[in-house]
Protein backbone atom coordinates (compact mmCIF):
# COMPACT_ATOMS: atom_id res chain seq x y z
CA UNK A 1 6.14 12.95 1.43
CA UNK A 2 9.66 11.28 1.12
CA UNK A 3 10.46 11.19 4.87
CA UNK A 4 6.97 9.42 5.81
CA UNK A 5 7.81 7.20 3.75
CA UNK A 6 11.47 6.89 4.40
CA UNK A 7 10.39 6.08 7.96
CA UNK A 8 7.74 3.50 7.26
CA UNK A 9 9.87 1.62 5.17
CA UNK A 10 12.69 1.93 7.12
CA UNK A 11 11.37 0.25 10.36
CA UNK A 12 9.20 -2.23 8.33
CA UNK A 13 12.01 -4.08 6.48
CA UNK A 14 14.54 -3.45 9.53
CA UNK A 15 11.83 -6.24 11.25
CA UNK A 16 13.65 -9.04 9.00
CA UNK A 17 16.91 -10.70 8.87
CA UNK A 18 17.05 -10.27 4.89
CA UNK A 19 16.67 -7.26 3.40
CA UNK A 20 16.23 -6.28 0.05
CA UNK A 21 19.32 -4.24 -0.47
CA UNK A 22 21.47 -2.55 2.27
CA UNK A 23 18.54 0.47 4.15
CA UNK A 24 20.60 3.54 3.49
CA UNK A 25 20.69 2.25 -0.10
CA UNK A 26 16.97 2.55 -0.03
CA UNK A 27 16.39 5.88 2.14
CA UNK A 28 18.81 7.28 -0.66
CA UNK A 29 16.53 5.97 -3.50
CA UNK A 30 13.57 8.12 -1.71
CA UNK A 31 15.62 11.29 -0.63
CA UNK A 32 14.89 12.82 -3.42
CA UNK A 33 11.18 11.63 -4.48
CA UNK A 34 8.93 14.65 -5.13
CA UNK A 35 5.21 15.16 -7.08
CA UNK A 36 6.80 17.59 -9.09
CA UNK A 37 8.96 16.28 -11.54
CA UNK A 38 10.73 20.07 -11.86
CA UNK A 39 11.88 19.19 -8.14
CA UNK A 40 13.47 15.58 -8.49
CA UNK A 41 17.46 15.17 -8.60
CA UNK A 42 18.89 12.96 -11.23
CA UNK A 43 21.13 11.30 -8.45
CA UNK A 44 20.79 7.66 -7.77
CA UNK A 45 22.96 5.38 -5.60
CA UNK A 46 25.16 3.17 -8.07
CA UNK A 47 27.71 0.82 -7.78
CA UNK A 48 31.41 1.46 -9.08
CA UNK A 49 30.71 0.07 -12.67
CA UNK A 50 27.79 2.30 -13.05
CA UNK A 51 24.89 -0.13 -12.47
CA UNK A 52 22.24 0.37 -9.41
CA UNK A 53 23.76 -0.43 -6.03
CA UNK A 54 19.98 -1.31 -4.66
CA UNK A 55 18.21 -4.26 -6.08
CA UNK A 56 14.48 -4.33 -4.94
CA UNK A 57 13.87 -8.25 -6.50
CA UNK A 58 12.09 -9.17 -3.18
CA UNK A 59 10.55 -5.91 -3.24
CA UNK A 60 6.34 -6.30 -4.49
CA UNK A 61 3.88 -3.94 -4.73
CA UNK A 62 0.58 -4.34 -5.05
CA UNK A 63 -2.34 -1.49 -6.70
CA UNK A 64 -5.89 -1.43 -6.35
CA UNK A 65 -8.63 1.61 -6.65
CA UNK A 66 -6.38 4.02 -8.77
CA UNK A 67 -9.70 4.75 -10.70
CA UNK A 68 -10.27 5.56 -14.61
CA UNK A 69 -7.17 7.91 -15.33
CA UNK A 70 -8.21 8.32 -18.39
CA UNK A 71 -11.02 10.57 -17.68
CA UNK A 72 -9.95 11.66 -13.70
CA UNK A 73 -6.92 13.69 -13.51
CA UNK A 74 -7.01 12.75 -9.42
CA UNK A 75 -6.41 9.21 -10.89
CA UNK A 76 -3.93 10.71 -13.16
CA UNK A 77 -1.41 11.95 -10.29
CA UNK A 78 -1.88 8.59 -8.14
CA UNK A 79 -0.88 6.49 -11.10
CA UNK A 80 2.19 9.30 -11.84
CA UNK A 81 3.21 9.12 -8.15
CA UNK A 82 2.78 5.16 -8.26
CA UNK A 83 5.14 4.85 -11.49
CA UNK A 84 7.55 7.65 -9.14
CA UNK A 85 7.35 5.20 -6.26
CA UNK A 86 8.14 2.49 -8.35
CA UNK A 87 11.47 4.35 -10.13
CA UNK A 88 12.51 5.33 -6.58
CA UNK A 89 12.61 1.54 -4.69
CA UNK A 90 13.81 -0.14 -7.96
CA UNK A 91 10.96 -2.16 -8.30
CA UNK A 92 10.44 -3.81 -11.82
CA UNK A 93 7.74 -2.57 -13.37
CA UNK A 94 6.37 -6.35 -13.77
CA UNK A 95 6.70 -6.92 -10.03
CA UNK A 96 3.73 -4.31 -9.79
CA UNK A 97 -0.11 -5.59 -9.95
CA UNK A 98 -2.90 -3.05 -10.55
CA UNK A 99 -6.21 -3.86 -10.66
CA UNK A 100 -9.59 -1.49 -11.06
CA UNK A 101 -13.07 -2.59 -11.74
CA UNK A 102 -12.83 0.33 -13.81
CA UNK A 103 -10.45 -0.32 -16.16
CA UNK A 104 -11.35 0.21 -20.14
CA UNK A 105 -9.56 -2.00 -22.47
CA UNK A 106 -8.15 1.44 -23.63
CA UNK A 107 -6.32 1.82 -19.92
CA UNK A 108 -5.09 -2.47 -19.78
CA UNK A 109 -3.31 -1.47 -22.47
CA UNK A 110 -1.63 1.57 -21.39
CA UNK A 111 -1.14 -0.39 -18.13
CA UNK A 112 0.59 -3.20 -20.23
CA UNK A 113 2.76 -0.61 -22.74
CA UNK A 114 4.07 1.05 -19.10
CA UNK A 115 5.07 -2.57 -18.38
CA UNK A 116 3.22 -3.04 -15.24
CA UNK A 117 1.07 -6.41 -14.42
CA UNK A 118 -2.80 -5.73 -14.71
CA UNK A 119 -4.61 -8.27 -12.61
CA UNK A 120 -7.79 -9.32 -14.48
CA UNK A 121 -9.82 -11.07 -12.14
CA UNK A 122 -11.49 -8.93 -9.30
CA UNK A 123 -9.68 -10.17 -6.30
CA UNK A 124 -11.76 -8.43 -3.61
CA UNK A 125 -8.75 -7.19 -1.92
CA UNK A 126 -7.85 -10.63 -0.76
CA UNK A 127 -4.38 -11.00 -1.83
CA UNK A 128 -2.06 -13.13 0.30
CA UNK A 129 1.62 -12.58 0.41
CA UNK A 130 4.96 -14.37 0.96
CA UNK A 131 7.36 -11.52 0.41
CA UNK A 132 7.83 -8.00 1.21
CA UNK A 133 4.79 -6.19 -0.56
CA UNK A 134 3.78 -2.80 -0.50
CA UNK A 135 -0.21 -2.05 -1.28
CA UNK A 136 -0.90 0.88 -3.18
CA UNK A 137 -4.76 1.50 -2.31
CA UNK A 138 -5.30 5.31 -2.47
CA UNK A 139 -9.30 5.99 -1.00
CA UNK A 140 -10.04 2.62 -1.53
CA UNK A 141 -13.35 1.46 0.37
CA UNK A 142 -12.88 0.17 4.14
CA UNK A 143 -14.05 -3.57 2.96
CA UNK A 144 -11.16 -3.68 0.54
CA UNK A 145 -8.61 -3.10 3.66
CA UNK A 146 -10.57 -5.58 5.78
CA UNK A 147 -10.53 -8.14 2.81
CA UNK A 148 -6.67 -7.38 2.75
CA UNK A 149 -5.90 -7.92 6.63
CA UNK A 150 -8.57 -11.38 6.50
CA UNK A 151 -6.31 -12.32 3.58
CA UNK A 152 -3.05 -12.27 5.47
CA UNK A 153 -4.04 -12.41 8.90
CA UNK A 154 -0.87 -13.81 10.39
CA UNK A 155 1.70 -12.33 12.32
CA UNK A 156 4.22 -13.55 9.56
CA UNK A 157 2.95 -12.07 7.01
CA UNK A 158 1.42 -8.73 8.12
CA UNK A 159 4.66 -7.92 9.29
CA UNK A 160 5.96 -7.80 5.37
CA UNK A 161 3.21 -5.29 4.52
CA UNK A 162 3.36 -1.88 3.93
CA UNK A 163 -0.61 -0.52 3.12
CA UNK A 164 -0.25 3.47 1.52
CA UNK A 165 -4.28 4.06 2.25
CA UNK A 166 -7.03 5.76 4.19
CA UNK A 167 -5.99 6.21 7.48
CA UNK A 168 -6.60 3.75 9.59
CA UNK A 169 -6.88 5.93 12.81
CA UNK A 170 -9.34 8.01 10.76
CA UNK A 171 -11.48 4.88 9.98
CA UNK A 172 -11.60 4.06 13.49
CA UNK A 173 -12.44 7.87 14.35
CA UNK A 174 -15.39 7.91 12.32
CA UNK A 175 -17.21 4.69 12.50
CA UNK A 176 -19.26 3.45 16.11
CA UNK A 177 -16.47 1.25 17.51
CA UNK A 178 -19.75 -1.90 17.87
CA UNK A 179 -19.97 -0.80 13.63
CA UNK A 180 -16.41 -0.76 13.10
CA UNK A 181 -16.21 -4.50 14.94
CA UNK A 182 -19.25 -5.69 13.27
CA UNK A 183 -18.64 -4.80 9.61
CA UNK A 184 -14.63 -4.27 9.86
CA UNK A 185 -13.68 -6.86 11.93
CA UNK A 186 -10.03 -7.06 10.65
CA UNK A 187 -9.39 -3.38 10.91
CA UNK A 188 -10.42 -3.45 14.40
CA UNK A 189 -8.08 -5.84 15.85
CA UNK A 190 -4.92 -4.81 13.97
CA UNK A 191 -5.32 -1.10 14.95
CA UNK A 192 -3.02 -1.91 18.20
CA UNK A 193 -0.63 -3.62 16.22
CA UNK A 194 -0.04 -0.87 13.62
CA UNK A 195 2.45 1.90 12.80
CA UNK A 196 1.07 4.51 10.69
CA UNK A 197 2.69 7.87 9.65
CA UNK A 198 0.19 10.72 7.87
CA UNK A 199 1.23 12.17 4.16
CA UNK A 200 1.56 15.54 4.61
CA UNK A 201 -1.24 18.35 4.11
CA UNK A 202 -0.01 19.28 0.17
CA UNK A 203 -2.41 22.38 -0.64
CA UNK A 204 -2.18 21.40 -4.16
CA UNK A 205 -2.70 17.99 -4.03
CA UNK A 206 -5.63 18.13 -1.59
CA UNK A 207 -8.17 16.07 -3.13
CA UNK A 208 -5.53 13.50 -4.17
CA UNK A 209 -3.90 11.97 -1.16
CA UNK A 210 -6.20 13.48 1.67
CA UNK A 211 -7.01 11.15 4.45
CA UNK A 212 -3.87 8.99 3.26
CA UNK A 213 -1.36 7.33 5.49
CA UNK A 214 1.60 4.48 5.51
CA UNK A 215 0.41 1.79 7.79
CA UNK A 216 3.16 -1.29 8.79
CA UNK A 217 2.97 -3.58 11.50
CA UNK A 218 5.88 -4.25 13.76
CA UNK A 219 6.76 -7.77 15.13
CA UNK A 220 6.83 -7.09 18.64
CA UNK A 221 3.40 -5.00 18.56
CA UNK A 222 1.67 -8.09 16.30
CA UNK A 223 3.04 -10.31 19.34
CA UNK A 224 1.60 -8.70 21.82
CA UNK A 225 -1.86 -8.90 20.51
CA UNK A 226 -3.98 -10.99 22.27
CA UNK A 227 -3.91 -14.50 21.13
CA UNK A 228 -7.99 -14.51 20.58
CA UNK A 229 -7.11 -11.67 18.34
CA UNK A 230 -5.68 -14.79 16.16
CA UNK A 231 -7.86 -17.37 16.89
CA UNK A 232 -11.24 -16.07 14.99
CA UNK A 233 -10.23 -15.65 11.06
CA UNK A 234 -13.29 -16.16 9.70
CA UNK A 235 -13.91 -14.49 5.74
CA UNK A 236 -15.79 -11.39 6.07
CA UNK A 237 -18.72 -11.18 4.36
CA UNK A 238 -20.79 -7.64 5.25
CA UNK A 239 -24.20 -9.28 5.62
CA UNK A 240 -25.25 -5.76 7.65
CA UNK A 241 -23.10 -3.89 5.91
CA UNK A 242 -25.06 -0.51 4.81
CA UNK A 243 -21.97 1.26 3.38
CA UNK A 244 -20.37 -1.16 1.47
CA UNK A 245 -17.62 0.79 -0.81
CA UNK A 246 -16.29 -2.29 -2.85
CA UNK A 247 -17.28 -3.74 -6.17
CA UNK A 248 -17.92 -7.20 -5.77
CA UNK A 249 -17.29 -9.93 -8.22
């Protein structure tokens, strides 16, 4: 798990000029991430006076579709391996969003005691950035994704996301490509323009991060889409759509 996402991240904030914190600062915060809590180190990089050499404060990260953990265990380990993710990048806990249509008051206010920001209006997925942001979106439906790239479809600022999700190349697999342009426009036209690196095949965590991948999106591949690719950025909005795996507002 760590090195996928060592590699992700490493070649997705090595794109920009500023970095938050120095990049073997941050492949040491992940060397040692594991499911299994039995497994982790208690090593972290630190400074001489003790204190945290990496400082994620440009660092975001953004949830959706973890589910009703309080009555699916599957939603139990993505929300444990979201709060390890978290730990392991130095990213404050309030710098986090999480949203599910889901959500009992019961779980907002877990979500609030663990410290992380519960987004209370259903956003659709369309959630545009400025910074570095990693989304979160384990089996999330294919509209949310689209609604994601529509949302930030620039070559700016797709090039500060990270998306931990289905797999892209497995959407594209599955669907008719004149389905996948119709319905998924978004997905379609970024597929040249994206990096994406598999989780490993865990047989005990099968049913929790199957089909998952890290997707980022290089400068110089954005660049040389086509510049029609750019031109049409109209909001989707799944008139045909059979399928549709989203709850709507």
């Amino acid at each position: 798990w760590r090195v996928s996402i060592q590699e992700s991240l490493s070649k997705c904030l090595e794109q920009g000029e500023e970095t938050p914190g120095s990049m073997s600062e941050v492949l040491c915060s992940f060397e040692n991430l594991q499911l299994e809590p039995s497994q982790q180190s208690v090593m972290k990089p630190s400074s001489h006076s003790g204190e945290p050499v990496f400082k994620s404060s440009h660092l975001r990260c953004v949830c959706y579709g973890i589910g009703s953990f309080s009555s699916c265990v599957i939603s139990r380990y993505q929300l444990a391996f979201l709060l390890l993710l978290l730990e392991k990048l130095q990213i404050p806990k309030s710098q986090c969003y999480i949203f599910d249509p889901l959500f009992s008051e019961l779980e907002i206010g877990v979500l609030n005691d663990l410290g992380v920001t519960v987004i209370l209006e259903n956003e659709e997925g369309k959630h545009h950035i400025h910074e570095v942001t990693i989304f979160y979106m384990i089996h999330c439906g294919k509209a949310l994704y689209n609604n994601l790239l529509w949302s930030n479809w620039s070559i700016d600022a797709l090039s500060k996301m990270i998306i931990i999700g289905n797999s892209f190349k497995g959407i594209e697999e599955r669907l008719l490509a004149r389905i996948l342009e119709r319905d998924y426009l978004y997905i379609a036209k970024v597929l040249k323009g994206t990096e994406e690196a598999a989780f490993p095949v865990h047989p005990q965590y099968m049913d929790i991060f199957n089909d998952t991948s890290i997707h980022w999106f290089p400068l110089q591949k954005l660049k040389e889409l086509p510049p029609e690719a750019w031109q049409f950025q109209e909001e989707p909005v799944y008139q045909e759509c059979d399928d549709l795996e989203i709850i709507r507002k």
